[in-house]
Structure formats: C-alpha cells, structure tokens
Protein backbone atom coordinates (compact mmCIF):
# COMPACT_ATOMS: atom_id res chain seq x y z
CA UNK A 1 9.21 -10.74 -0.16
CA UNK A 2 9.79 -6.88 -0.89
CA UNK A 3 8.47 -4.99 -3.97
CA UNK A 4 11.02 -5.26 -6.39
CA UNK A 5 10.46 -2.02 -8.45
CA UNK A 6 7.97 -0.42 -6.53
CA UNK A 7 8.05 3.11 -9.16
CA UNK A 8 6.97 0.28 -12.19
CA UNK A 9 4.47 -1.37 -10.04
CA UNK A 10 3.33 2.07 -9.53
CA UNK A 11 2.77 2.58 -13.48
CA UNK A 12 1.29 -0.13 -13.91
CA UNK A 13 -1.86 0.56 -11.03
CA UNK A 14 -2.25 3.97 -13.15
CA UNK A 15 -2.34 2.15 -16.79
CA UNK A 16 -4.52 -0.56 -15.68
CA UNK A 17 -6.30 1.69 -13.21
CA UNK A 18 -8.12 3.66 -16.70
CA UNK A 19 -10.20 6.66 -15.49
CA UNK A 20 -11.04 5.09 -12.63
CA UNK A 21 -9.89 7.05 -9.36
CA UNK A 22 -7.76 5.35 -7.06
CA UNK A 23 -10.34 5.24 -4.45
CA UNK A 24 -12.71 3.28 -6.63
CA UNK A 25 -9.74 0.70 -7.40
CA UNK A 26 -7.85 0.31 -3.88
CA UNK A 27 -11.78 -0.85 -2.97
CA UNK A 28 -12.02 -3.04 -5.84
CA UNK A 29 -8.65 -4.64 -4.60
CA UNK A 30 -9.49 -5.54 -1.48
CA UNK A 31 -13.06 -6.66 -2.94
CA UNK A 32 -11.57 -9.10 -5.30
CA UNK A 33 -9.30 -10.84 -2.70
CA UNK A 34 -11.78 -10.88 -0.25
CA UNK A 35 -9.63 -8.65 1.94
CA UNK A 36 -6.67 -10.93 2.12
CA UNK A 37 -4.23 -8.50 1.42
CA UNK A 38 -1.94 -7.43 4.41
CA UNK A 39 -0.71 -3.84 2.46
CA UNK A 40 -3.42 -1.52 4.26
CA UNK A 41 -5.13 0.79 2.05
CA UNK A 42 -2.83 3.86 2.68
CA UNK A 43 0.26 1.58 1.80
CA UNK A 44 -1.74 0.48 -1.80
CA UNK A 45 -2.52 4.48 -2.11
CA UNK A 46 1.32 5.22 -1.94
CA UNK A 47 2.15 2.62 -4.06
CA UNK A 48 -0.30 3.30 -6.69
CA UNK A 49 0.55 6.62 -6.41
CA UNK A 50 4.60 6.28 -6.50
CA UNK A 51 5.23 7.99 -3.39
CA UNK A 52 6.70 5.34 -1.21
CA UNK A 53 9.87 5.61 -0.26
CA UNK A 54 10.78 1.99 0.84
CA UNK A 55 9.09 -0.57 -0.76
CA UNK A 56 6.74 -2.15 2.08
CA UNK A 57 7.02 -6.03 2.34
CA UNK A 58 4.30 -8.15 1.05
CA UNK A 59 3.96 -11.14 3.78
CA UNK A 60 3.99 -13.60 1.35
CA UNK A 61 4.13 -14.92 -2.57
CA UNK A 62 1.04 -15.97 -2.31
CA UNK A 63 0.00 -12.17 -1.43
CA UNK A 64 1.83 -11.36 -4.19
CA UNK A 65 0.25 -13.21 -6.92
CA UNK A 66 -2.85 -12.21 -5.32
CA UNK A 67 -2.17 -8.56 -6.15
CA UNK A 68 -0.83 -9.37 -9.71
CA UNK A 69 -4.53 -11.44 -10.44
CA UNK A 70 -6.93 -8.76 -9.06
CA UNK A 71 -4.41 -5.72 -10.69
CA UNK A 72 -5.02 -7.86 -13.81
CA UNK A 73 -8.77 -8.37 -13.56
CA UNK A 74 -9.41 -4.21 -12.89
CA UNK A 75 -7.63 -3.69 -16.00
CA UNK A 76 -10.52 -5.98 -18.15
CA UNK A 77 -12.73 -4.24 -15.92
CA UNK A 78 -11.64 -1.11 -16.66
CA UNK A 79 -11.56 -1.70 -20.70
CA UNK A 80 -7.94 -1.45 -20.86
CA UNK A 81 -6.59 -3.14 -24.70
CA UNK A 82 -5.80 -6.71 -23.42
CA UNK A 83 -2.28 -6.11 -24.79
CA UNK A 84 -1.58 -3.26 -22.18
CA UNK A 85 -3.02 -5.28 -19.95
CA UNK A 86 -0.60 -8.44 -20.80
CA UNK A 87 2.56 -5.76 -20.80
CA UNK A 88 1.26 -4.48 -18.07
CA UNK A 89 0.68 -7.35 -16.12
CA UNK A 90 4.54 -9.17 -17.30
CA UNK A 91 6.05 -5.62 -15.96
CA UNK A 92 4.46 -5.44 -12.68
CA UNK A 93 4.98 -9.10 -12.34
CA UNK A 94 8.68 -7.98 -12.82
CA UNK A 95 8.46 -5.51 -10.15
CA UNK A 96 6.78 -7.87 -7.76
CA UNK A 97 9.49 -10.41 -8.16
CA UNK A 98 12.75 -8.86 -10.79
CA UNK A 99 12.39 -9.81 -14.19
CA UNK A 100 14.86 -13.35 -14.09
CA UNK A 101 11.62 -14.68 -12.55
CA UNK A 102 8.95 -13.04 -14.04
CA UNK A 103 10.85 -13.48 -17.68
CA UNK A 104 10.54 -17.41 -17.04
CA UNK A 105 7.28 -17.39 -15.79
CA UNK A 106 5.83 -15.40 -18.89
CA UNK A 107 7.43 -17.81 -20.86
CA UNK A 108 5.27 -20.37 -20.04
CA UNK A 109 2.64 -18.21 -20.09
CA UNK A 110 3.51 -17.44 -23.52
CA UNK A 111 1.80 -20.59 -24.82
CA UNK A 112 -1.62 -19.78 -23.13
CA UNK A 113 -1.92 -15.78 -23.07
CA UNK A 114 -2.09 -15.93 -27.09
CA UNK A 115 -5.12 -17.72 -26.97
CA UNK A 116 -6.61 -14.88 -24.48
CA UNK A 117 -6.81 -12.20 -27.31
CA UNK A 118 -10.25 -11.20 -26.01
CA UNK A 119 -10.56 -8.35 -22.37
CA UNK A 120 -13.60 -11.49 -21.58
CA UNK A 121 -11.79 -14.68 -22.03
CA UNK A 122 -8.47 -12.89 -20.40
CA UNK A 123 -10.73 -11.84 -17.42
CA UNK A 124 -12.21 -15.39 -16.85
CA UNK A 125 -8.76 -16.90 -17.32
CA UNK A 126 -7.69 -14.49 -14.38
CA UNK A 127 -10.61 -14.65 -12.08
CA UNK A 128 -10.36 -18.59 -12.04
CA UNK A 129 -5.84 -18.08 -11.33
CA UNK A 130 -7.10 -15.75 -7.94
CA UNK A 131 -9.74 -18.17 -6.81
CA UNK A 132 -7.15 -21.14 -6.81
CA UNK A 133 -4.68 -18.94 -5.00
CA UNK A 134 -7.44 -17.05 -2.23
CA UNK A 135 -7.24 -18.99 1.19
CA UNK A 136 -9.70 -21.62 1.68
C-alpha cells in the first residue's frame, strides 16, 4: 500500500500536529503504536513536513490504520477542535487510501462520530480502535 496523497497527509500532521514541534510528535507516534510502525523517523519527518518526493510504501493496511488512530489521538492531545480533527482525520484517511474508500468508510462512521462531539470521548473512542488493531 503506497500513500495516496502524500502533500494532504502532510497537512494534515501540521493541523493536527498544533504547536507542537515535529520532534515532540514523530516521538509521540512511535509511542502510541508501540513502535510498530515500519516508516523510520526521517521518512515520518519528510512526510510531515511535505518534502518527499515519492510516497514511501507503508508495509501494510494494518500500518496504515495504525498511523490514521495515533495521528488522530495527537490531535485530542494537542487540543485541536474535534471537528478539525474529524476533517482532518476523513482527509488523511483519503490520502492513506483515495477518497472512493475512505468516502465509504466515513460513511459508516457517520453514524458514530456524531455522538463523539467531545476532544475526551473522541480520544477514548480512538485509543480503544489502535489497541484492537496493535499486534498482539
């Protein structure tokens, strides 16, 4: 699986990133998924910071949605409005994966998210989706 839209994944890290500096998140990351991502750290800095040139492959979906889950969580970490943080979150989902995908799978969503209106109950809701999809 390749980025999709590795410049909007890009945004995204910055919005949900706040005033944090990239250090400080890229750590948090890897903390969060218990260092199961395969991007190395230089690879999530030129990402984050838009200047890859060819989107680096992410071994697996799993990886993937891994990523999206801990991006998520930093943003309700880093008091970003939960509504950036749901845009946020549907666009880099979009970049992971193109938007046919991540159009259906926020429509499903759609049903749940509304009832997440608070950063707290949105950040437990997202901690609990990465622990069911960290290896055992």
């Amino acid at each position: 699986m390749r980025l999709s839209d590795a410049e909007r994944v890009s945004r995204a890290i910055q919005t949900l990133s706040g005033r944090a500096s990239l250090d400080v998140i890229v750590d948090r990351l890897y903390d969060l998924t218990e260092g199961t991502l395969e991007l190395d750290r230089a690879t999530l800095h030129r990402i984050a910071r838009g200047k890859t040139q060819v989107a680096r492959a992410i071994d697996s979906p799993e990886e993937c949605i891994r990523l999206y889950f801990a991006l998520m969580i930093v943003g309700c970490e880093q008091d970003v409005a939960t509504v950036t943080i749901v845009e946020e979150g549907r666009a880099m989902l979009a970049g992971f994966i193109g938007e046919p995908l991540a159009a259906l799978i926020f429509r499903d969503l759609e049903a749940t998210l509304p009832k997440l209106a608070d950063r707290l109950t949105l950040k437990e809701y997202l901690e609990e989706g990465l622990r069911l999809w960290l290896p055992k």
